[in-house]
Protein backbone atom coordinates (compact mmCIF):
# COMPACT_ATOMS: atom_id res chain seq x y z
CA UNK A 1 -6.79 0.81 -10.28
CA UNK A 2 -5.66 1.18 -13.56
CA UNK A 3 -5.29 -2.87 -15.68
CA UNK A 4 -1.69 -2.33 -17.01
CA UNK A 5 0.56 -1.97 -14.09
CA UNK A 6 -1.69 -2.25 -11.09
CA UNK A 7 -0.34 -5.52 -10.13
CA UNK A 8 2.99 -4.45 -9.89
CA UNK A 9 1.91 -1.47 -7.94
CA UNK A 10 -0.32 -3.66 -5.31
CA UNK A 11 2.61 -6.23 -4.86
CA UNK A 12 5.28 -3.44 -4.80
CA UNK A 13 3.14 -2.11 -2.03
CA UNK A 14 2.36 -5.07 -0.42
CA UNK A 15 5.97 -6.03 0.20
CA UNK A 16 6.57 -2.86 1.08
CA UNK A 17 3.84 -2.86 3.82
CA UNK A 18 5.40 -6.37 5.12
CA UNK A 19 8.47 -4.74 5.71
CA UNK A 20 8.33 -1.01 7.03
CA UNK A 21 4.75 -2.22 8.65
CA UNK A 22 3.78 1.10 8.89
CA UNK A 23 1.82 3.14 11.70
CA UNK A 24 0.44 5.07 9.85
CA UNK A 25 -1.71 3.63 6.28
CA UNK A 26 -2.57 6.88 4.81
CA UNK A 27 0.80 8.66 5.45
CA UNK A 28 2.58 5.77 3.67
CA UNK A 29 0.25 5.56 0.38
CA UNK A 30 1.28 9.97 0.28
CA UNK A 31 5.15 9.16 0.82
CA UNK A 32 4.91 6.33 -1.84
CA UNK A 33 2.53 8.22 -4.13
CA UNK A 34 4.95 11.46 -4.28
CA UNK A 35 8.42 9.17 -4.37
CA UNK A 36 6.74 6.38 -7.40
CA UNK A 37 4.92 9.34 -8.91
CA UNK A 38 1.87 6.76 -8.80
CA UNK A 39 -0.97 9.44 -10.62
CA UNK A 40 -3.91 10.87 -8.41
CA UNK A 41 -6.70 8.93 -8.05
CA UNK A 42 -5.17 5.75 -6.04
CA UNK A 43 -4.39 6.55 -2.66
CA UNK A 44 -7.99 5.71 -1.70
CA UNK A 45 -7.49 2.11 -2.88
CA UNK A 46 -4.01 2.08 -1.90
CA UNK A 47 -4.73 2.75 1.63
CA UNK A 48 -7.34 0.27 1.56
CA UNK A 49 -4.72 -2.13 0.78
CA UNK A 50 -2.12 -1.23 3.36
CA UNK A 51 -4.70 -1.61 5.93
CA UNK A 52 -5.91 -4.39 4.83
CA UNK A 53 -2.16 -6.07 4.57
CA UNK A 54 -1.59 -4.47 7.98
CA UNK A 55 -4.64 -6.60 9.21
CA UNK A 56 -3.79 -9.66 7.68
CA UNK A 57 0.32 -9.63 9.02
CA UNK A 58 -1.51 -8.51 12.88
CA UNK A 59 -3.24 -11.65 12.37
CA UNK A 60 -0.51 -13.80 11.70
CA UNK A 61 1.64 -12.66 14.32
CA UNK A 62 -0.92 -13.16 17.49
């Protein structure tokens, strides 16, 4: 991900993931992509990161 800005994009996404907790990881990263206008190239990484935010709140809760 890009240097300027990707932190802000990772923790917008990250507290976004912590509260819709989405089904579906690579549905959300499209929605947010198209609504933020986030450019092409990051949905890859994105989605890595909702799953991987997805994992870690699945842990916590059991």
């Amino acid at each position: 991900m890009a240097a300027k800005g990707s932190n802000e994009v990772k923790d917008s996404v990250r507290e976004l993931v912590r509260i819709y907790r989405p089904a579906n990881p690579r549905k959300f990263v499209k929605d947010y992509v198209k609504k933020y206008r986030i450019p092409g190239g990051y949905e890859d990484a994105l989605t890595r990161l909702v799953e991987f935010e997805m994992a870690k709140l699945e842990g916590s809760v059991s």
